[in-house]
N, C-alpha and C. Protein backbone atom coordinates (compact mmCIF):
# COMPACT_ATOMS: atom_id res chain seq x y z
N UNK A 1 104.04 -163.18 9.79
CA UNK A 1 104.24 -163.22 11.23
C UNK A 1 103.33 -162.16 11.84
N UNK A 2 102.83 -162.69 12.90
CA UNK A 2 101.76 -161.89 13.42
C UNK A 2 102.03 -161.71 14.60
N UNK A 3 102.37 -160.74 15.21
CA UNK A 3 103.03 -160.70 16.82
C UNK A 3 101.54 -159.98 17.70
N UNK A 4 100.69 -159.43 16.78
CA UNK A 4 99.58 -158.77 17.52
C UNK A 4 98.52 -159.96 18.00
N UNK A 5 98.94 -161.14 17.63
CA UNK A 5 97.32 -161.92 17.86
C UNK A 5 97.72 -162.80 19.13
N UNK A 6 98.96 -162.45 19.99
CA UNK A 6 98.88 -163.30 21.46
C UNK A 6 98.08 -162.91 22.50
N UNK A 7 97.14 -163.99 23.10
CA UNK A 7 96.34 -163.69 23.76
C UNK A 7 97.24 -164.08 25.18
N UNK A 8 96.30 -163.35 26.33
CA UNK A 8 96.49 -162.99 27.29
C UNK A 8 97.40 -162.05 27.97
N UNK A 9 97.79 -161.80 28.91
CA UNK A 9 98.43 -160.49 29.23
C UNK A 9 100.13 -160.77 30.18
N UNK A 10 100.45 -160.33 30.69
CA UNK A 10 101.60 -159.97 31.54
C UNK A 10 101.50 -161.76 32.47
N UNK A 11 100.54 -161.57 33.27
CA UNK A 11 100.26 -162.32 33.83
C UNK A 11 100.72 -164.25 32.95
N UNK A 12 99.88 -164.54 32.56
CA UNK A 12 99.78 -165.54 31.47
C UNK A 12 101.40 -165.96 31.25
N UNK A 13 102.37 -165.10 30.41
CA UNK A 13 103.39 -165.18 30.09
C UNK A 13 104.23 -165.33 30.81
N UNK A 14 104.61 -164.68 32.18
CA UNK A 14 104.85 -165.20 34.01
C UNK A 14 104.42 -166.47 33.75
N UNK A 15 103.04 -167.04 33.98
CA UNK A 15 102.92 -168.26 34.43
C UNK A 15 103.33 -169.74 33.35
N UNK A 16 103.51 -169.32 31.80
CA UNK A 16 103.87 -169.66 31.60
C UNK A 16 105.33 -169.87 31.13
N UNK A 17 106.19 -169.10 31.79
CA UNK A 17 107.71 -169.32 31.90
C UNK A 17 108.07 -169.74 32.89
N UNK A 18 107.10 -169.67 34.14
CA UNK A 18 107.57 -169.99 35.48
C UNK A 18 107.45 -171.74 35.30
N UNK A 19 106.05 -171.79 34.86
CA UNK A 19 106.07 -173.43 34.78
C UNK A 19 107.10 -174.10 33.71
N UNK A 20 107.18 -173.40 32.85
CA UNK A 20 108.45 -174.24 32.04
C UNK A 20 109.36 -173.85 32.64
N UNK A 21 110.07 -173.58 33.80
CA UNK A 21 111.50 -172.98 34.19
C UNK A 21 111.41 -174.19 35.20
N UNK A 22 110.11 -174.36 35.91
CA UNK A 22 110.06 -175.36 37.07
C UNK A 22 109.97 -176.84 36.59
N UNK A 23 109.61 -177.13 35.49
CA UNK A 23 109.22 -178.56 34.77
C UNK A 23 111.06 -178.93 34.39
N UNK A 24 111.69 -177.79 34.12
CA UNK A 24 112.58 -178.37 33.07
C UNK A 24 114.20 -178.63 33.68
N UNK A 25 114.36 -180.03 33.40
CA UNK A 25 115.01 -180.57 34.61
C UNK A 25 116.70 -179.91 34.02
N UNK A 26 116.92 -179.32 33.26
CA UNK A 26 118.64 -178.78 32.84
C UNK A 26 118.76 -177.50 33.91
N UNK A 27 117.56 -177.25 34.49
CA UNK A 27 118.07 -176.10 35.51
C UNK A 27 118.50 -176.73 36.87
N UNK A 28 117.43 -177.74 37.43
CA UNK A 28 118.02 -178.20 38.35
C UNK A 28 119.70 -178.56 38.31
N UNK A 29 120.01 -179.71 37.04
CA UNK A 29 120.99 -179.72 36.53
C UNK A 29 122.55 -179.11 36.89
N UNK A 30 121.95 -178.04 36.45
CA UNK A 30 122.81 -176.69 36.31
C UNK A 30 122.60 -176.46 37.84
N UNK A 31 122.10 -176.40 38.87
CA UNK A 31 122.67 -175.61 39.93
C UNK A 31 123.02 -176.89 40.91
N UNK A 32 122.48 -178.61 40.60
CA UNK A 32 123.62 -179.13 41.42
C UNK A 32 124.97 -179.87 40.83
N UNK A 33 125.27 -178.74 39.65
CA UNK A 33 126.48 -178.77 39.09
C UNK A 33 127.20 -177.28 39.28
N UNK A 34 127.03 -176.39 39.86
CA UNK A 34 127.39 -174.78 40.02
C UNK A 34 127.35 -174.49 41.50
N UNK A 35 126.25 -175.03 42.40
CA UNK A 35 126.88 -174.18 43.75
C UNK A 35 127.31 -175.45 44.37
N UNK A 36 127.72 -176.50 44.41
CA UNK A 36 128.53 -177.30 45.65
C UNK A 36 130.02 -176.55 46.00
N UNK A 37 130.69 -176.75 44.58
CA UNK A 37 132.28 -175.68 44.35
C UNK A 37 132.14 -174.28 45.98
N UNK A 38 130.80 -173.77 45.98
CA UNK A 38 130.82 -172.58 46.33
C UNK A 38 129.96 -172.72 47.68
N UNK A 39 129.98 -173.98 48.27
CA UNK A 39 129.32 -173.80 49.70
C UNK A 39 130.42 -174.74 50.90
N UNK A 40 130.53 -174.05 51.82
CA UNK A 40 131.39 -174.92 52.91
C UNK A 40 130.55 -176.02 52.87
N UNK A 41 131.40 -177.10 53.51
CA UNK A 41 131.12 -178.49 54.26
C UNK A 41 129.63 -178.29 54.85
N UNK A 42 129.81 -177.65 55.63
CA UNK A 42 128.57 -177.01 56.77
C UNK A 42 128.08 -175.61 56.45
N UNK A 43 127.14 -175.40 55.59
CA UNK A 43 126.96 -174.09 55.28
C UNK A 43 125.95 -173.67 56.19
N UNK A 44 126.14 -172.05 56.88
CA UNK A 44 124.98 -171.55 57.72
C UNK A 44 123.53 -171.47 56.68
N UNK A 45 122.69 -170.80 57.52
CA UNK A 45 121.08 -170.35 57.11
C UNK A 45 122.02 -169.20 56.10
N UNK A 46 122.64 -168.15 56.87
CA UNK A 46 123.05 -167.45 56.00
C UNK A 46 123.75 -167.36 54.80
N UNK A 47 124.52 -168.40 54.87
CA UNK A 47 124.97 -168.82 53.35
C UNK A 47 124.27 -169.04 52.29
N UNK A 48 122.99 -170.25 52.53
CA UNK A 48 122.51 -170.34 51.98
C UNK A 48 121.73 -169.45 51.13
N UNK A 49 121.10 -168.38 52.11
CA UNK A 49 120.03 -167.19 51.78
C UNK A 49 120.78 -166.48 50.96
N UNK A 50 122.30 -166.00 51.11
CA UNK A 50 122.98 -164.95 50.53
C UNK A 50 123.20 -165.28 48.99
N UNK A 51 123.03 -166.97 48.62
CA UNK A 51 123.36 -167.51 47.49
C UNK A 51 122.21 -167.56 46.70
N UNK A 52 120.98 -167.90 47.60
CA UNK A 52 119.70 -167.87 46.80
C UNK A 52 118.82 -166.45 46.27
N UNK A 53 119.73 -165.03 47.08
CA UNK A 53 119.43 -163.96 46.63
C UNK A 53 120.41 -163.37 45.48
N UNK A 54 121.18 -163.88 45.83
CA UNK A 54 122.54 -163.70 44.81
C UNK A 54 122.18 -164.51 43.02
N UNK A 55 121.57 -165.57 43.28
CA UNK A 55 121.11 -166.31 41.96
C UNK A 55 119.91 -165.73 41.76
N UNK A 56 118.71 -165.40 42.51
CA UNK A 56 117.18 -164.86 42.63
C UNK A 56 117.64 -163.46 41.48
N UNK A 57 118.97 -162.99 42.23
CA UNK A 57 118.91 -161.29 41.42
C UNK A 57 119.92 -161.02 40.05
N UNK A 58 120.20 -162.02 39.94
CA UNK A 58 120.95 -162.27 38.63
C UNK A 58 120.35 -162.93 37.45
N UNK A 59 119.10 -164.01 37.86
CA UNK A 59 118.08 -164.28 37.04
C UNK A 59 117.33 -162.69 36.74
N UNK A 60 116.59 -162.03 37.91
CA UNK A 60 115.71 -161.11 37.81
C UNK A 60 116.43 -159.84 36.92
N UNK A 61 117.74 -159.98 36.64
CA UNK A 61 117.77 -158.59 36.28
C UNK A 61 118.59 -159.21 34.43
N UNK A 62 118.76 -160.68 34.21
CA UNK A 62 118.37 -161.25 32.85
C UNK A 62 117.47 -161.43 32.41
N UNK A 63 116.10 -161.32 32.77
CA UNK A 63 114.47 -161.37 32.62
C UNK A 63 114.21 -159.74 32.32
N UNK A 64 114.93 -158.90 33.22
CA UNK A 64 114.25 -158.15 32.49
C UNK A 64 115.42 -157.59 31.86
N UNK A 65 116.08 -157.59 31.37
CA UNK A 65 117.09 -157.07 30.33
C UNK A 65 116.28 -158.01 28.98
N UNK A 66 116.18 -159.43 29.31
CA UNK A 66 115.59 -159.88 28.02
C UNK A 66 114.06 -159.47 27.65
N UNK A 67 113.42 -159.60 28.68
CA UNK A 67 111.91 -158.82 28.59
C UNK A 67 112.28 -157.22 27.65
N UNK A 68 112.95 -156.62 28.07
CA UNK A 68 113.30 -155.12 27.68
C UNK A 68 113.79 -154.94 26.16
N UNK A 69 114.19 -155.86 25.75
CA UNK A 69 115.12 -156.21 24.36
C UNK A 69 113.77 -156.56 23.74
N UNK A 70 113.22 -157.84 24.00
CA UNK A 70 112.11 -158.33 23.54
C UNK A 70 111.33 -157.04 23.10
N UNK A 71 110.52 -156.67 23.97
CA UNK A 71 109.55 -155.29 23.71
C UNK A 71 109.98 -154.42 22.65
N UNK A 72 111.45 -153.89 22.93
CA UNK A 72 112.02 -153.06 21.72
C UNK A 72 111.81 -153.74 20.15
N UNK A 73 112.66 -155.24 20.51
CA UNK A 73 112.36 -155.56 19.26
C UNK A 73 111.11 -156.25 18.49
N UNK A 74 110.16 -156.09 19.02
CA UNK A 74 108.78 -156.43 18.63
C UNK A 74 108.38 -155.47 17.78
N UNK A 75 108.24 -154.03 17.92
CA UNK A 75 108.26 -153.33 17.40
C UNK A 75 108.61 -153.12 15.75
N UNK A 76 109.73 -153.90 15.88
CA UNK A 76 110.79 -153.94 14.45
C UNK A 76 110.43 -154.92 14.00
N UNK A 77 109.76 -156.09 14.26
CA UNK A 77 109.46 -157.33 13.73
C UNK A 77 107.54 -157.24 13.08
N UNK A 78 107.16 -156.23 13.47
CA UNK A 78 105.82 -156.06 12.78
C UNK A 78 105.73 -155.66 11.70
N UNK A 79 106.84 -155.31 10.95
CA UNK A 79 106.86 -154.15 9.70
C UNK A 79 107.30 -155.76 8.76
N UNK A 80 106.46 -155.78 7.55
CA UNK A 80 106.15 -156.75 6.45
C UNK A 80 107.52 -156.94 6.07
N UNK A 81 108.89 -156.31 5.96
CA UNK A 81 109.95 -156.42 4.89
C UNK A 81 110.92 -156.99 6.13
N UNK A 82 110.38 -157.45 7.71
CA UNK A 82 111.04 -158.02 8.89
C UNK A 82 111.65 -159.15 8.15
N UNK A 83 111.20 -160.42 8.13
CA UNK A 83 111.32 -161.51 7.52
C UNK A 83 112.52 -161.70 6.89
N UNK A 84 112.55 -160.53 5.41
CA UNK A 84 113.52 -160.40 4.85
C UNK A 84 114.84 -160.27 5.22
N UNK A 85 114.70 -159.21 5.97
CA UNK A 85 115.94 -158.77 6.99
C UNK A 85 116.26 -159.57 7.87
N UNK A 86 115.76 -160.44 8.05
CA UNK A 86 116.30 -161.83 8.95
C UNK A 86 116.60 -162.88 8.46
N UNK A 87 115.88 -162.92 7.14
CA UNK A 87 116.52 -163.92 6.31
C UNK A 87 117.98 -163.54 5.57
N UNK A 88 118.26 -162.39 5.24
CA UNK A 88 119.68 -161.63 4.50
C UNK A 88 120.79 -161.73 5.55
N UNK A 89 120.22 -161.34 6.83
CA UNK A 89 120.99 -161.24 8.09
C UNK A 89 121.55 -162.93 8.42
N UNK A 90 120.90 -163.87 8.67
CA UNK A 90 120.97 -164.70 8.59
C UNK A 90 121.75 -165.33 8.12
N UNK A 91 121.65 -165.46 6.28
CA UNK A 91 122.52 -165.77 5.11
C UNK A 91 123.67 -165.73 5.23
N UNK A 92 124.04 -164.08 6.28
CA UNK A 92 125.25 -163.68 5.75
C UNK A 92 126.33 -163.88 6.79
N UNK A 93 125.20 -164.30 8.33
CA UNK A 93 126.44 -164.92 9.01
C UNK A 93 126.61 -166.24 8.99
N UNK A 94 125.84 -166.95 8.31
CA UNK A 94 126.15 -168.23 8.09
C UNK A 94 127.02 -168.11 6.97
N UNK A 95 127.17 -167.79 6.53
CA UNK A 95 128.15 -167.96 5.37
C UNK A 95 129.65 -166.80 5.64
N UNK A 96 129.27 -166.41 6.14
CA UNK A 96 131.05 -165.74 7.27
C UNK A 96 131.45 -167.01 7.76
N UNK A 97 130.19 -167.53 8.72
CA UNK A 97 130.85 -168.48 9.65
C UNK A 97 131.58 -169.40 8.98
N UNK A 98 130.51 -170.39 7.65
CA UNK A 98 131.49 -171.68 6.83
C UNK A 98 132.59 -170.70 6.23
N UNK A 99 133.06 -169.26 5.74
CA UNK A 99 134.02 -168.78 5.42
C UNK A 99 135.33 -169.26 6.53
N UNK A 100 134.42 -168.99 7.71
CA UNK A 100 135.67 -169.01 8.75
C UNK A 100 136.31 -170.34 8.77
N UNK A 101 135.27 -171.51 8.70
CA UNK A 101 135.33 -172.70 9.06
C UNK A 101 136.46 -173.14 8.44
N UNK A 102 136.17 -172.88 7.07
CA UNK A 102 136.86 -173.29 5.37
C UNK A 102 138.32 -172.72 6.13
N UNK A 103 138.74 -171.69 6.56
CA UNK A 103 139.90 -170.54 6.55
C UNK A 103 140.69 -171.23 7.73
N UNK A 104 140.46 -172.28 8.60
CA UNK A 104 140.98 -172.49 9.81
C UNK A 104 141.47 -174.15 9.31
């Protein structure tokens, strides 16, 4: 695994999440299944705005909590014996989990 050989910068990676966020129809989905519940009959300008900053800043601050995680753990994923440790890690909650499965 080679995490050093992605080309382009900050930019690039924006444009390409923005266009897959805008192409991909489970988001639309998802919000005209989530805000009808939560708008009057007749909703003002202001309703609307208060909901689209309200969703705008709850995306923006999961982007960068995940952006922030990401970076950290890049770091840890360059070192050769990574792999391993994800494969052991792996193993061992899959096999808790069919433990659990088996136990219920």
């Amino acid at each position: 695994m080679n995490l050093r050989s992605s080309r382009g910068g900050r930019r690039s990676g924006f444009g390409t999440g923005f266009i897959s966020s805008l192409t991909n129809p489970k988001t639309g989905l998802f919000f005209l299944a989530l805000l009808p519940p939560f708008l009057s009959v007749s909703p003002s300008l202001l309703d609307h705005g208060l909901m689209v900053v309200t969703v705008s800043g709850c995306i923006l601050v999961y982007g960068v909590m995940l952006s922030t995680i990401a970076g950290r753990a890049s770091h840890l994923l360059i070192n050769d014996s990574a792999p391993d440790v994800i494969d052991t890690v792996s193993g061992i909650v899959l096999i808790a989990l069919g433990i659990t499965v088996i136990a219920l």
